[in-house]
Protein backbone atom coordinates (compact mmCIF):
# COMPACT_ATOMS: atom_id res chain seq x y z
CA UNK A 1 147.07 93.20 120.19
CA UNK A 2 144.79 95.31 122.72
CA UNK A 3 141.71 92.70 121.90
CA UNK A 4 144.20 89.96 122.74
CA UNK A 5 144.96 91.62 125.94
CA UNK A 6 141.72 92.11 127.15
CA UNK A 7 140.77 88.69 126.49
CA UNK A 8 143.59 87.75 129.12
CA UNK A 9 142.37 90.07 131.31
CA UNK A 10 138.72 88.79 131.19
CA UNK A 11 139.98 85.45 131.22
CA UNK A 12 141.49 86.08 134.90
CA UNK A 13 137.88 87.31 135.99
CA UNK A 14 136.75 84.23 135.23
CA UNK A 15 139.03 82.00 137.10
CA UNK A 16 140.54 84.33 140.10
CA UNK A 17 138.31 85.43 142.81
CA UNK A 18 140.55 87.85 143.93
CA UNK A 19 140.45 90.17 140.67
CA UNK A 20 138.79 93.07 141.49
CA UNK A 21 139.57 96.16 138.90
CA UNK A 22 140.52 96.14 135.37
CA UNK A 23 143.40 98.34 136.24
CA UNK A 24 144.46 95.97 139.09
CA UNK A 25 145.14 92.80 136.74
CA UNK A 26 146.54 94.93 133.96
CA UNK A 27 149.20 96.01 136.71
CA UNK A 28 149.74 93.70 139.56
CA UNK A 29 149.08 90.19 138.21
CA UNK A 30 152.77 88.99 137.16
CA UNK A 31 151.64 85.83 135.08
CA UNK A 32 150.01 87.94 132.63
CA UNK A 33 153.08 90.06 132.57
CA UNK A 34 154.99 86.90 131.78
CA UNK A 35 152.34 85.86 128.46
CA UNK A 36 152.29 89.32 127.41
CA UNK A 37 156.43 89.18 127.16
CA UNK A 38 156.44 85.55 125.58
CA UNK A 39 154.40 87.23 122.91
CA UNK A 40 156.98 88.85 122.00
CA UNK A 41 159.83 87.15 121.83
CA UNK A 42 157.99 84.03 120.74
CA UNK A 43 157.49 86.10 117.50
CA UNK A 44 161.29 87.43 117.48
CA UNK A 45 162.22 83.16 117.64
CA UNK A 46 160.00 82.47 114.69
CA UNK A 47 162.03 85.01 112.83
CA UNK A 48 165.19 83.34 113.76
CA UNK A 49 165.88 86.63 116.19
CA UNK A 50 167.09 84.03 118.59
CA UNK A 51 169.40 86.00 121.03
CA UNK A 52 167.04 89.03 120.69
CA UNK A 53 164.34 86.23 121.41
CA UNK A 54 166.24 84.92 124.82
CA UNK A 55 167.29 88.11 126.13
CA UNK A 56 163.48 89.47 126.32
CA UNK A 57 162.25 85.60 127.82
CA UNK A 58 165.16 86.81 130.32
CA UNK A 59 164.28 90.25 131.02
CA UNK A 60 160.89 89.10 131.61
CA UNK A 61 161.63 85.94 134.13
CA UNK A 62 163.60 88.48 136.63
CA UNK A 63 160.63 91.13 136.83
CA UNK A 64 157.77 87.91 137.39
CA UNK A 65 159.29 84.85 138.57
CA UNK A 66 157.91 83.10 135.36
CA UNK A 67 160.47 81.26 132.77
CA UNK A 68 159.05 80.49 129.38
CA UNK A 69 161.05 79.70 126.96
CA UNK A 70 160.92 81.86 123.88
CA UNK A 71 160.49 78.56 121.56
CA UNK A 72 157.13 76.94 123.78
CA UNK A 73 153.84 77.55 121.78
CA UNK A 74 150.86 78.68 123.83
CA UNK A 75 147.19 79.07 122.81
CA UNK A 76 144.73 81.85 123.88
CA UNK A 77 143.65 82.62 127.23
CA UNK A 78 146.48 81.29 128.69
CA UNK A 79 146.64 81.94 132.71
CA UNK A 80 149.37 81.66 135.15
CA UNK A 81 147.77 82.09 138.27
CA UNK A 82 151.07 83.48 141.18
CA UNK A 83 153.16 82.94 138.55
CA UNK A 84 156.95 82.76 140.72
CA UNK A 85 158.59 79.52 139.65
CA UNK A 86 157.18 78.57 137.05
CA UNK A 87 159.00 76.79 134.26
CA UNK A 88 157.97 76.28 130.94
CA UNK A 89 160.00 74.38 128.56
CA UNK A 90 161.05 75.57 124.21
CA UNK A 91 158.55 72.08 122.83
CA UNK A 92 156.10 72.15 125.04
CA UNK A 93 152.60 73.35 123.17
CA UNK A 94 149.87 74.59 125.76
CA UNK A 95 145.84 75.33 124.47
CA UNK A 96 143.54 77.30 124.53
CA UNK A 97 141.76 78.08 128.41
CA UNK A 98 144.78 76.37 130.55
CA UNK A 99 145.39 77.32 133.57
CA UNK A 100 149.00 76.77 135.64
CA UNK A 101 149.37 77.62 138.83
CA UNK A 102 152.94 78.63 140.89
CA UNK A 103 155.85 76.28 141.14
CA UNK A 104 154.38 74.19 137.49
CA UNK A 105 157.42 72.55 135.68
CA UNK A 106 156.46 71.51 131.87
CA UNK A 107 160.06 69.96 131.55
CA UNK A 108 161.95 67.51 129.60
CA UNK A 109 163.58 64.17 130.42
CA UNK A 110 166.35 63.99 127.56
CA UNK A 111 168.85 66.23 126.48
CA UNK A 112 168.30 65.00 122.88
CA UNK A 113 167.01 67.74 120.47
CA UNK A 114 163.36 67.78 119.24
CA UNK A 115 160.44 66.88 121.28
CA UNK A 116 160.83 66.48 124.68
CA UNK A 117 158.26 68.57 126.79
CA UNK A 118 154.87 68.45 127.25
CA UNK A 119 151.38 69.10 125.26
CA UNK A 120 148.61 70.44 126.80
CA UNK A 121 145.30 70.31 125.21
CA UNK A 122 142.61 72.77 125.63
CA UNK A 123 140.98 73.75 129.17
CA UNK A 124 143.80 71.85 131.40
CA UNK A 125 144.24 72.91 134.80
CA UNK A 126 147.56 72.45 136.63
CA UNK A 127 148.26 72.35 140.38
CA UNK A 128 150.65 74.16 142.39
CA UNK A 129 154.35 72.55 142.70
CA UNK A 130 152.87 70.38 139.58
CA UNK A 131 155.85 68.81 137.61
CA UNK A 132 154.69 67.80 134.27
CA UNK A 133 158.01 65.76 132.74
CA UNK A 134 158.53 64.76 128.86
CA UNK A 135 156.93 64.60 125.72
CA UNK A 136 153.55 63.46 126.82
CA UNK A 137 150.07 64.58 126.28
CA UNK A 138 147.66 66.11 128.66
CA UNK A 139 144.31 65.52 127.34
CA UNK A 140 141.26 68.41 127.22
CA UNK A 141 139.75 69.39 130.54
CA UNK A 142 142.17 67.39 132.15
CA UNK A 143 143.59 68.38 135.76
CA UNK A 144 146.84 67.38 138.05
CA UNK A 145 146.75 67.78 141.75
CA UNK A 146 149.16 70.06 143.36
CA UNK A 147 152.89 68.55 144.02
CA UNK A 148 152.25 65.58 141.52
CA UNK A 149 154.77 64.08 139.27
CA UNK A 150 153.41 63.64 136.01
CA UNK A 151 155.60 61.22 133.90
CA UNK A 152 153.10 59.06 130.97
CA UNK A 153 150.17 60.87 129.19
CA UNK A 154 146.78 61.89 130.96
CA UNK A 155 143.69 61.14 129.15
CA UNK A 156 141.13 63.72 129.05
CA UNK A 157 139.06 64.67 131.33
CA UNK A 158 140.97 62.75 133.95
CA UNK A 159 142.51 63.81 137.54
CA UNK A 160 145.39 62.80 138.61
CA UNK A 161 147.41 63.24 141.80
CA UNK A 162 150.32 61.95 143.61
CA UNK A 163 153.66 60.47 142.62
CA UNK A 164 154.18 59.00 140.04
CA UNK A 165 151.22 60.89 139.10
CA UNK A 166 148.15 58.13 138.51
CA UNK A 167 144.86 58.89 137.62
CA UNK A 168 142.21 58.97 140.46
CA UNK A 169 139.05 60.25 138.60
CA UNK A 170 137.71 59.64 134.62
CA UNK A 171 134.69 61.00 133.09
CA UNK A 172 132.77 57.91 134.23
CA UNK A 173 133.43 58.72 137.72
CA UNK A 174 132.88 62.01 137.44
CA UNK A 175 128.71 60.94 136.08
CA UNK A 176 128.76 58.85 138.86
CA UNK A 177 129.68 61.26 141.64
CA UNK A 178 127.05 63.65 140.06
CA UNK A 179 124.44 60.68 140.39
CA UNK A 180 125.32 60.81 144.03
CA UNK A 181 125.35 64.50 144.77
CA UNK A 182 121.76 64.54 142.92
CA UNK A 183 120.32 61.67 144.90
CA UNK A 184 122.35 62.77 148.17
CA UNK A 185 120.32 66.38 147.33
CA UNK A 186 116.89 64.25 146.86
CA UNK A 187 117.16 63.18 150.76
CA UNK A 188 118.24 65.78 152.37
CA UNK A 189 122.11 64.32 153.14
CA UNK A 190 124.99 66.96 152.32
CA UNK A 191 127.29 64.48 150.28
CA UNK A 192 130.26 66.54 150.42
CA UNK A 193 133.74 64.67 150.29
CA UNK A 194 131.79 61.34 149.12
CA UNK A 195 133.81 60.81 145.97
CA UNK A 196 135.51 57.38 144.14
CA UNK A 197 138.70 58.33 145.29
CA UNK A 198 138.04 58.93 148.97
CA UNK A 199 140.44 56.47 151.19
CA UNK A 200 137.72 57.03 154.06
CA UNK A 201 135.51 53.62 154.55
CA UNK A 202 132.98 55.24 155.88
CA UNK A 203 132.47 58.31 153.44
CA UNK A 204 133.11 55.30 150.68
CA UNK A 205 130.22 52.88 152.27
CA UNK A 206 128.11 55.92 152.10
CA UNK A 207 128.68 56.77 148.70
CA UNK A 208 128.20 52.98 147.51
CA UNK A 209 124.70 53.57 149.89
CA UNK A 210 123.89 56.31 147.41
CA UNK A 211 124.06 54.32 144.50
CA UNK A 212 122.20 51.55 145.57
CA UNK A 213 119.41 54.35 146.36
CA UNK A 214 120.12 55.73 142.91
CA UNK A 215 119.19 52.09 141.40
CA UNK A 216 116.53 51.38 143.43
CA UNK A 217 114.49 54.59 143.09
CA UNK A 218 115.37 53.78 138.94
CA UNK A 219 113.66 50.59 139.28
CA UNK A 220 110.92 51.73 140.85
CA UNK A 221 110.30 54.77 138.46
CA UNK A 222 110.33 51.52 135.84
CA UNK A 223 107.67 49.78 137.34
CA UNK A 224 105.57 52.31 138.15
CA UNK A 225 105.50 52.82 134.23
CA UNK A 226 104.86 49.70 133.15
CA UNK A 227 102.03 48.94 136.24
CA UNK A 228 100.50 52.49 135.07
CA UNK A 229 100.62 51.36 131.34
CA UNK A 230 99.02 47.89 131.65
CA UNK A 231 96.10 50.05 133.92
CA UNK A 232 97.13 50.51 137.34
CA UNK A 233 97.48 53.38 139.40
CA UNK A 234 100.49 53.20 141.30
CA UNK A 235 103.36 56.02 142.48
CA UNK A 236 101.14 59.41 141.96
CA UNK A 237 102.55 60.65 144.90
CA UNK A 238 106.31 61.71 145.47
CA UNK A 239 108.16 60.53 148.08
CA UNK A 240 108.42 62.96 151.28
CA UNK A 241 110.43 65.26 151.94
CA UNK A 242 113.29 65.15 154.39
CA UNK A 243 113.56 68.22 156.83
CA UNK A 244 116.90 67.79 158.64
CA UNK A 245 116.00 70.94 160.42
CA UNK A 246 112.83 68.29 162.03
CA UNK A 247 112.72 68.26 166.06
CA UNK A 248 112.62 64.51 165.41
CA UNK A 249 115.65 64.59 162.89
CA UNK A 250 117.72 66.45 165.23
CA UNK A 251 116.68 63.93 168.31
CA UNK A 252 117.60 61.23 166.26
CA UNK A 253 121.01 63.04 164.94
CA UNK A 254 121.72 63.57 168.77
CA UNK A 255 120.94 59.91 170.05
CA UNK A 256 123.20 58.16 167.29
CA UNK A 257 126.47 61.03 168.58
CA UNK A 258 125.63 59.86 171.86
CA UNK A 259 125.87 56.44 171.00
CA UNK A 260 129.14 56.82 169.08
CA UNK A 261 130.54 58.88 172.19
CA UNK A 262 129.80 55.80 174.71
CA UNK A 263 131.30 53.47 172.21
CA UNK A 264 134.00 55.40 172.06
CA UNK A 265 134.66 55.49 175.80
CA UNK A 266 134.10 52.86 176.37
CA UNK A 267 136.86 51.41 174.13
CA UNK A 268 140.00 49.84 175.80
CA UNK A 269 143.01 50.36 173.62
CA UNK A 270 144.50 47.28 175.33
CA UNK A 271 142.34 44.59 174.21
């Protein structure tokens, strides 16, 4: 029991800033609290203890804020970060390294017995205000944006956001934003906010910029090769560097602002 409790408490080092002591989270972090108390009267519900099993789910939601029904399985380092309002279902199964922030619903959507809540597979993260509805799956390493309705299952390693919830980000998109952070790095250009699912043309245009880049500089690497295998003696020098802290970057940062600024005033909203 102890070991079990210090792996909780080691888990919220690793995913809360704002932990500072030992004794701290052991005292003052209600969503542990909450897991601790599930413990134990998810093990009085498997001994068919029910109303000994609901009264200590009870007790527990008035001293944190956190509901979890005594019947709802949950894996091991288990973390409800705030913890007030949150609502956890009797079938819905949560894995190993989740994390739930305040506000989370993992509800149903029928009042027929059996399953009707959701599954969450290992390493899922889930937003504040989240509402995760029905007997769906949440695949591993998954995440839902804060305030999103989730409704159909999540495949893994996805984000999704919004509502109905839909997924913005895969796996795939996730390689190729790391392509673009790496080749944004390369050049000198801070590529922050440049992501698939960015509704802003310009940061989008930029990011498609960065992947042609990314290809060409590929290409090139492929020639070079093949020119340097069949005897030449081509690319033995890197490309130069980029200093955005240059006089002449900064001169040329400052004349492109000032041209945007006289564009920009020079615009008549009535045409």
């Amino acid at each position: 029991m102890f070991k079990r409790i210090k792996e909780d408490i080691n888990s919220v080092f690793n995913r809360d800033p704002a932990a500072r002591t030992f004794f701290e989270v052991l005292t003052n972090y209600p969503g542990l609290h909450a897991i601790w108390a599930h413990r134990l009267s998810h093990k009085c519900w498997t001994n068919n203890w029910k109303l000994l099993a609901r009264f200590i789910s009870t007790i527990a939601r008035w001293i944190t804020g956190v509901e979890i029904h005594p019947g709802a399985t949950i894996g091991r380092r288990f973390f409800i970060d705030h913890g007030m309002g949150v609502v956890i279902g009797e079938t819905a199964e949560i894995g190993n390294d989740c994390t739930l922030y305040h506000g989370v619903t993992l509800g149903g959507t029928s009042w027929n017995a059996g399953k009707r809540h959701p599954t969450l597979h290992d390493g899922v993260v889930i937003g504040a205000g989240a509402k995760v509805l029905g007997p769906l799956t949440v695949g591993k390493n998954a995440k839902v944006g804060s305030n999103s309705v989730v409704v159909k299952d999540v495949p893994s390693d996805a984000t999704v956001v919004g509502i109905p919830g839909r997924v913005v980000m895969t796996v795939t998109d996730k390689k190729e934003t790391q392509k673009r952070e790496e080749i944004a790095q390369k050049y000198g250009f801070d590529a922050y906010a440049v992501s698939p699912d960015n509704p802003d043309p310009v940061a989008s245009t930029i990011g498609r910029l960065l992947d042609h880049i990314h290809m060409m500089d590929a290409k090139l690497n492929d020639m070079c090769k093949v020119i340097n295998q069949m005897g030449g003696n081509v690319c033995d020098k890197g490309l130069p560097d980029i200093d955005v802290d240059s006089p002449d970057f900064k001169e040329a940062e400052e004349q492109a602002a000032n041209q945007r600024k006289e564009a920009f005033d020079s615009f008549d909203p009535k045409i």
